[in-house]
C-alpha atoms as a PDB file:
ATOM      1  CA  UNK A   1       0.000   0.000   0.000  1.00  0.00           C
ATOM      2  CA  UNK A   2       2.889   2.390  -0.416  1.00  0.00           C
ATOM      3  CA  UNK A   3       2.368   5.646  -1.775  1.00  0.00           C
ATOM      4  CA  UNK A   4      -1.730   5.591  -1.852  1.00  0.00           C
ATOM      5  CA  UNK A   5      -4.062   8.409  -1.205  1.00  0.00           C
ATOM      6  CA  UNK A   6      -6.693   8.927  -0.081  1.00  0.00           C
ATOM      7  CA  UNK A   7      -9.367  12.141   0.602  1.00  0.00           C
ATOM      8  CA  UNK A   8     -12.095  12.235   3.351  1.00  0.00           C
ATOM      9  CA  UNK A   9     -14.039  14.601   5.160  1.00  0.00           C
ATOM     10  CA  UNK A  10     -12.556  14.261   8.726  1.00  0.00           C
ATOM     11  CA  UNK A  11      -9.234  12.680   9.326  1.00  0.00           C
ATOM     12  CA  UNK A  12      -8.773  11.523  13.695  1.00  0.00           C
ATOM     13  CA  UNK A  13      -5.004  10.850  14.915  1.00  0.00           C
ATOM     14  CA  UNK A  14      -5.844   8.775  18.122  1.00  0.00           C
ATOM     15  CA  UNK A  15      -8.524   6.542  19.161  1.00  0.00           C
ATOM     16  CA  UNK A  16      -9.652   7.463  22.586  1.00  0.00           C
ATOM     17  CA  UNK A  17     -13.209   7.705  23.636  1.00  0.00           C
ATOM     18  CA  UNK A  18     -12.954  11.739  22.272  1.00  0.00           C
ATOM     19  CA  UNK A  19     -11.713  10.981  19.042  1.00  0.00           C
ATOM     20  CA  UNK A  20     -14.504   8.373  18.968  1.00  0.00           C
ATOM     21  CA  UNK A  21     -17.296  10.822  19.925  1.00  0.00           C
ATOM     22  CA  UNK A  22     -16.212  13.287  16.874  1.00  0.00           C
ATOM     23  CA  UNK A  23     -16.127  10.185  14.466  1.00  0.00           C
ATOM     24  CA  UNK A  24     -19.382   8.805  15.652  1.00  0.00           C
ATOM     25  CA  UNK A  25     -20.858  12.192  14.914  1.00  0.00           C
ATOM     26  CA  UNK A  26     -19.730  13.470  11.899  1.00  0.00           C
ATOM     27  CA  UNK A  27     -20.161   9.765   9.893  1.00  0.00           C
ATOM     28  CA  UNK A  28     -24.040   9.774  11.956  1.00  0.00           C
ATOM     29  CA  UNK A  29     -24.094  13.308   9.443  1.00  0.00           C
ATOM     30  CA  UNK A  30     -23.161  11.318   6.837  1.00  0.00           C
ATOM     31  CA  UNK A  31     -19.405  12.465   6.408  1.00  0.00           C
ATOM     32  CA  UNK A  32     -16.348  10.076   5.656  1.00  0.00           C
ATOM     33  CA  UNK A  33     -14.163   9.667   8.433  1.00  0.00           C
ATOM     34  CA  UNK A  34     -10.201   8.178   8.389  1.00  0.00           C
ATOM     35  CA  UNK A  35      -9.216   7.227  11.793  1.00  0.00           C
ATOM     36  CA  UNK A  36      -5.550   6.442  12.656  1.00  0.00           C
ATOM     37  CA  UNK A  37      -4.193   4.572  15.406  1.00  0.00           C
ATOM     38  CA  UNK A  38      -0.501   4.235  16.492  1.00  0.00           C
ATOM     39  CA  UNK A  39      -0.735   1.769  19.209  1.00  0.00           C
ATOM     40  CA  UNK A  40      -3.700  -0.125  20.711  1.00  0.00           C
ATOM     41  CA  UNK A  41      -7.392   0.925  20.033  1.00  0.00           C
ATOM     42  CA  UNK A  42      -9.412   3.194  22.695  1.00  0.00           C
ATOM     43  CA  UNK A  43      -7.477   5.313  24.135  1.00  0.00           C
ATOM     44  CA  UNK A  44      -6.423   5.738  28.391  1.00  0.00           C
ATOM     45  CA  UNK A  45      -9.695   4.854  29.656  1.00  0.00           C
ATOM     46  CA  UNK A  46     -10.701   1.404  28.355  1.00  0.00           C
ATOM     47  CA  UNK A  47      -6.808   0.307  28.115  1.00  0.00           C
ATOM     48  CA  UNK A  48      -5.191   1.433  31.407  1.00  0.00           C
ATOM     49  CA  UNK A  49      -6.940   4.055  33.333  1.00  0.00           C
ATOM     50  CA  UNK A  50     -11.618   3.542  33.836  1.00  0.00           C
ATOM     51  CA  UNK A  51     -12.501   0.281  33.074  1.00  0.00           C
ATOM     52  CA  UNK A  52      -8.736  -1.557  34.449  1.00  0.00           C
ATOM     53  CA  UNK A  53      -9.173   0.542  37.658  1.00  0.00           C
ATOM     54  CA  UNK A  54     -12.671  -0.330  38.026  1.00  0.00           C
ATOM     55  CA  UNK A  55     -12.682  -3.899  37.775  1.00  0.00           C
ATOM     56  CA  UNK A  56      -9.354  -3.895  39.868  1.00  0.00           C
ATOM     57  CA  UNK A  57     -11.640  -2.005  42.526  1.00  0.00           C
ATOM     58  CA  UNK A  58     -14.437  -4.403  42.432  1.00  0.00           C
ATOM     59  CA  UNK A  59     -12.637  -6.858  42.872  1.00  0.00           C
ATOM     60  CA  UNK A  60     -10.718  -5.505  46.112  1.00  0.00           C
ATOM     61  CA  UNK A  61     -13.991  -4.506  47.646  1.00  0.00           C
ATOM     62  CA  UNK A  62     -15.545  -7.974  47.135  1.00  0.00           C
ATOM     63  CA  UNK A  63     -12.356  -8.897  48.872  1.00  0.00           C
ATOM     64  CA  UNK A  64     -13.310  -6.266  51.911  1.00  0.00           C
ATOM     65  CA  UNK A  65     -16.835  -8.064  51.955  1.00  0.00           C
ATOM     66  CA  UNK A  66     -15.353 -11.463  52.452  1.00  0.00           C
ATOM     67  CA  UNK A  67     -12.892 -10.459  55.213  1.00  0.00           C
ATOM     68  CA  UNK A  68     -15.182  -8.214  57.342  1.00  0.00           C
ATOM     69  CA  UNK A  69     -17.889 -10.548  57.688  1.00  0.00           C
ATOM     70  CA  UNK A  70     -20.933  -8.875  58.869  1.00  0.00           C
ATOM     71  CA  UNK A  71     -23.928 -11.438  59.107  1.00  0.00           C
ATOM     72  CA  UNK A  72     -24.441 -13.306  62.374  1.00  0.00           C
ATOM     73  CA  UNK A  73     -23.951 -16.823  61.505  1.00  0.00           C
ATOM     74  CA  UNK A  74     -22.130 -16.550  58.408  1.00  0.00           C
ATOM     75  CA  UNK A  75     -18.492 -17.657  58.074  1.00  0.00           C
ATOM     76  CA  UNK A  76     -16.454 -15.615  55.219  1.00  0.00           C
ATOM     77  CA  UNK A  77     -12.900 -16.155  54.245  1.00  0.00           C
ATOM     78  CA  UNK A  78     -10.308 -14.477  51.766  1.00  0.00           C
ATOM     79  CA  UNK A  79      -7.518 -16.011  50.447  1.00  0.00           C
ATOM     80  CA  UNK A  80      -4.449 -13.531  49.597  1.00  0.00           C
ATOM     81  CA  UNK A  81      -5.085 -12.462  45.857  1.00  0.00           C
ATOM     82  CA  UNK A  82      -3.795 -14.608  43.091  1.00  0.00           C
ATOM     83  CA  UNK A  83      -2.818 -11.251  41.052  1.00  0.00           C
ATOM     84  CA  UNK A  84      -1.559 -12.999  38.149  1.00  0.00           C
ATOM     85  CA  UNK A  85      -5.253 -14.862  37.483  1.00  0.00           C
ATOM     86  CA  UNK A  86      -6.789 -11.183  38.558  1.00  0.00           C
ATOM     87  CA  UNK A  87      -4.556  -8.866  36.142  1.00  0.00           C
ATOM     88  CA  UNK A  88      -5.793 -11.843  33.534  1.00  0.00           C
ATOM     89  CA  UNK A  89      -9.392 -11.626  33.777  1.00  0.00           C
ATOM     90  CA  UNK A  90      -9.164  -7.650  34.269  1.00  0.00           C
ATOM     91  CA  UNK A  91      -6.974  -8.066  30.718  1.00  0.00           C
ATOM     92  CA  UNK A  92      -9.568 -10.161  29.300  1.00  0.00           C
ATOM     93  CA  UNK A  93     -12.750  -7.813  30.190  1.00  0.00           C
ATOM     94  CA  UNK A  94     -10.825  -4.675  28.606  1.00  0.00           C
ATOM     95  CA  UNK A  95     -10.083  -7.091  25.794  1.00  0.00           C
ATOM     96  CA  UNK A  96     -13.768  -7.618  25.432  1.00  0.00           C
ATOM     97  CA  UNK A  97     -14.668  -3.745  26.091  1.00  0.00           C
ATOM     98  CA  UNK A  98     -12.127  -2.306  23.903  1.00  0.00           C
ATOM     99  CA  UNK A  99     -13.688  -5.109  20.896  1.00  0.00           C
ATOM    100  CA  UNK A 100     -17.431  -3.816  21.516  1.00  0.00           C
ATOM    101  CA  UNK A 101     -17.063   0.065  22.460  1.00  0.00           C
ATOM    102  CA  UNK A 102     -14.093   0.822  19.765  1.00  0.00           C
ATOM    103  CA  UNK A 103     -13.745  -1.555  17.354  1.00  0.00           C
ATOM    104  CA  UNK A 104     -16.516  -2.666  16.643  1.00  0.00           C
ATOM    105  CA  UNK A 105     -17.884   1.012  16.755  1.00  0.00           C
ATOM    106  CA  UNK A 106     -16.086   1.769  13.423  1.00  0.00           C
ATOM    107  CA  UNK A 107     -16.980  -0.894  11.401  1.00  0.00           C
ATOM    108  CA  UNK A 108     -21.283   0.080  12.658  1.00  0.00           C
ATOM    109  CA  UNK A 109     -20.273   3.390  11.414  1.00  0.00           C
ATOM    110  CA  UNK A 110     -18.344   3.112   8.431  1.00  0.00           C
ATOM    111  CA  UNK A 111     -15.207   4.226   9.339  1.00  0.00           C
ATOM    112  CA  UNK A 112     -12.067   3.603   7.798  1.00  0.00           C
ATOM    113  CA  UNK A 113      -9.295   2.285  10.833  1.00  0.00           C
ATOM    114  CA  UNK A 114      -5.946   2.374  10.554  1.00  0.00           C
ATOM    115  CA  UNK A 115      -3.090   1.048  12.266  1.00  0.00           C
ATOM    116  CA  UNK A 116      -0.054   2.842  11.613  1.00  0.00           C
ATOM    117  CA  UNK A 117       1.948   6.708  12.746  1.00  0.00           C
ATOM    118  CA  UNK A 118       0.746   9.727  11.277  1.00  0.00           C
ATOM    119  CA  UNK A 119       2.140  13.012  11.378  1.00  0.00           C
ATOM    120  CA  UNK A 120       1.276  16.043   9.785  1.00  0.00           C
ATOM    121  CA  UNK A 121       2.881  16.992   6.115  1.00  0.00           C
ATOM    122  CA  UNK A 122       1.832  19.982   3.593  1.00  0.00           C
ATOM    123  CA  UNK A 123       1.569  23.256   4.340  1.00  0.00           C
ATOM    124  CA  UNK A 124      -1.405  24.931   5.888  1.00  0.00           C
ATOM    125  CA  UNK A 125      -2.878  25.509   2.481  1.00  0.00           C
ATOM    126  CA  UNK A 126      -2.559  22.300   2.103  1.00  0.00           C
ATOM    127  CA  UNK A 127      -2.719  19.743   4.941  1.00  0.00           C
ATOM    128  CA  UNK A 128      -2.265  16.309   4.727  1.00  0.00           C
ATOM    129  CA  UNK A 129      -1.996  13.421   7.012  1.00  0.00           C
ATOM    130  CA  UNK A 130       1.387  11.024   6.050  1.00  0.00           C
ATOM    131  CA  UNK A 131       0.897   7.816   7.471  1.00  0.00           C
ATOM    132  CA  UNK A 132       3.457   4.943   8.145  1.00  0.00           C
ATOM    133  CA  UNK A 133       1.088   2.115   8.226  1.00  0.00           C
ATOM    134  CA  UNK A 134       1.907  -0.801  10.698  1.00  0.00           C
ATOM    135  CA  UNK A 135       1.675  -3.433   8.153  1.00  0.00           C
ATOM    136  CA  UNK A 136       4.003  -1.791   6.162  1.00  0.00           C
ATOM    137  CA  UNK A 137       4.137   0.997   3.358  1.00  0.00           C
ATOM    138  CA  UNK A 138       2.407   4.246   3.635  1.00  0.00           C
ATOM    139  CA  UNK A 139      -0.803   6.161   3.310  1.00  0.00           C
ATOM    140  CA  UNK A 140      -1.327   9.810   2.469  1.00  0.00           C
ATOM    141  CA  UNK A 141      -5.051  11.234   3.619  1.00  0.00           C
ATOM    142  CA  UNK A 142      -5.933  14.140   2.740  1.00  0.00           C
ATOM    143  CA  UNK A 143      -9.133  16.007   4.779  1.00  0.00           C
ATOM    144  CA  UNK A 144     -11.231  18.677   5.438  1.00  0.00           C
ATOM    145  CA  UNK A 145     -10.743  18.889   8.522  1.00  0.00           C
ATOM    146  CA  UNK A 146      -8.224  17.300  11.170  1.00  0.00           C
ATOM    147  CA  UNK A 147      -8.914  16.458  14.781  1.00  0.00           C
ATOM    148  CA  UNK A 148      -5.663  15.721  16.787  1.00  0.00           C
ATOM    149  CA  UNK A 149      -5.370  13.180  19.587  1.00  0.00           C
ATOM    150  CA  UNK A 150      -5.751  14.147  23.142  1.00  0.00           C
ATOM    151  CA  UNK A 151      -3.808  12.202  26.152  1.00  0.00           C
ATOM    152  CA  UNK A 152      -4.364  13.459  29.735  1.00  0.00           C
ATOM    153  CA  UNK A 153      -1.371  14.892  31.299  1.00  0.00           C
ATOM    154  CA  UNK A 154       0.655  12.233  33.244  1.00  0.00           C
ATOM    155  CA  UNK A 155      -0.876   9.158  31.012  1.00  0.00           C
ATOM    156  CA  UNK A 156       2.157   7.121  30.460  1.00  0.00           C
ATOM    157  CA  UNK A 157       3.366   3.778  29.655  1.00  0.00           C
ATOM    158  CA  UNK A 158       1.519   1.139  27.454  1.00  0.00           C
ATOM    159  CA  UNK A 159      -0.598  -1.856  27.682  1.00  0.00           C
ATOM    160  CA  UNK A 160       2.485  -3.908  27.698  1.00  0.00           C
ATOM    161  CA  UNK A 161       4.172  -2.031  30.435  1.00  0.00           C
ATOM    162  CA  UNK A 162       1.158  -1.813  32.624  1.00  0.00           C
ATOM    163  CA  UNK A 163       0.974  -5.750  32.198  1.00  0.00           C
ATOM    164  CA  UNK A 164       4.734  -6.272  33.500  1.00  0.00           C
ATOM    165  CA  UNK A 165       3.618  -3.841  36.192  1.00  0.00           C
ATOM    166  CA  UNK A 166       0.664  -6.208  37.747  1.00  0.00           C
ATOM    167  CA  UNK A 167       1.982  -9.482  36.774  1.00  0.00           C
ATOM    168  CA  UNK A 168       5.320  -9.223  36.543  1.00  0.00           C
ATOM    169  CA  UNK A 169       5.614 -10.779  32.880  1.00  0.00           C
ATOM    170  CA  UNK A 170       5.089  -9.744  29.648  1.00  0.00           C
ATOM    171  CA  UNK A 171       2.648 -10.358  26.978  1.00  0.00           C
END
């Protein structure tokens, strides 16, 4: 695919839930949308920040329940957390997440996806996305308009790294 073009009416750098709120509403008014992703799909909060820290939560405060009891007549116990069968199944429910509120969002929409770097080329005439895809070769998109990725300050690390962190492996 080196060397191809292609023109659309909104071209996203970034996949995160923002960058999927523009492209679900500019293809729901029936505009073409290019969306380009360098690393994994859906940004800080489905990957390592909301849904990671939520399940990791649940699962501590079911934890809580078990040690402190509470019911006349009812024995609890909790064994010390098996973190490597924990970070798994918290891997495996942002797995899922990430497949039906990203993914699967672009192909309901119609967008175009796709993995690779971009970084801006042109002028400001005359814009353009230049795109090393992951696969290999290149893409040029040219758009009317161009949305930018957003990360929250201090968001650092990848999925990988974040993986060694709780299990102390690596993928």
């Amino acid at each position: 695919m080196t060397g191809d073009a292609t023109r659309t009416d909104l071209a996203v750098v970034g996949s995160g839930s923002a960058a999927f709120a523009a492209a679900i509403a500019a293809s729901s008014r029936g505009l073409d949308v290019v969306m380009v992703e360098r690393g994994t799909v859906g940004g800080t909060c489905v990957n390592t920040g909301c849904i990671p820290s939520k399940a990791l939560l649940a699962a501590a405060t079911a934890r809580h329940g078990a040690l402190a009891g509470g019911f006349p007549g009812v024995t609890t116990t909790a064994a010390r957390p098996d973190w490597p069968a924990l970070a798994g199944g918290t891997f495996d429910l942002v797995d899922e997440m990430r497949s039906a509120k990203y993914t699967d969002l672009a192909t309901a929409y119609g967008w175009r996806l796709v993995a690779g770097t971009a970084s801006f080329t042109g002028d400001a005439a005359a814009p353009a996305l230049h795109i090393d895809l992951a696969a290999g070769g290149t893409l040029r998109v040219e758009a009317a308009h161009y949305l930018h990725r957003a990360r929250p300050r201090g968001a650092r690390g990848s999925i990988a790294a974040v993986r060694r962190r709780l299990t102390g492996t690596s993928p």
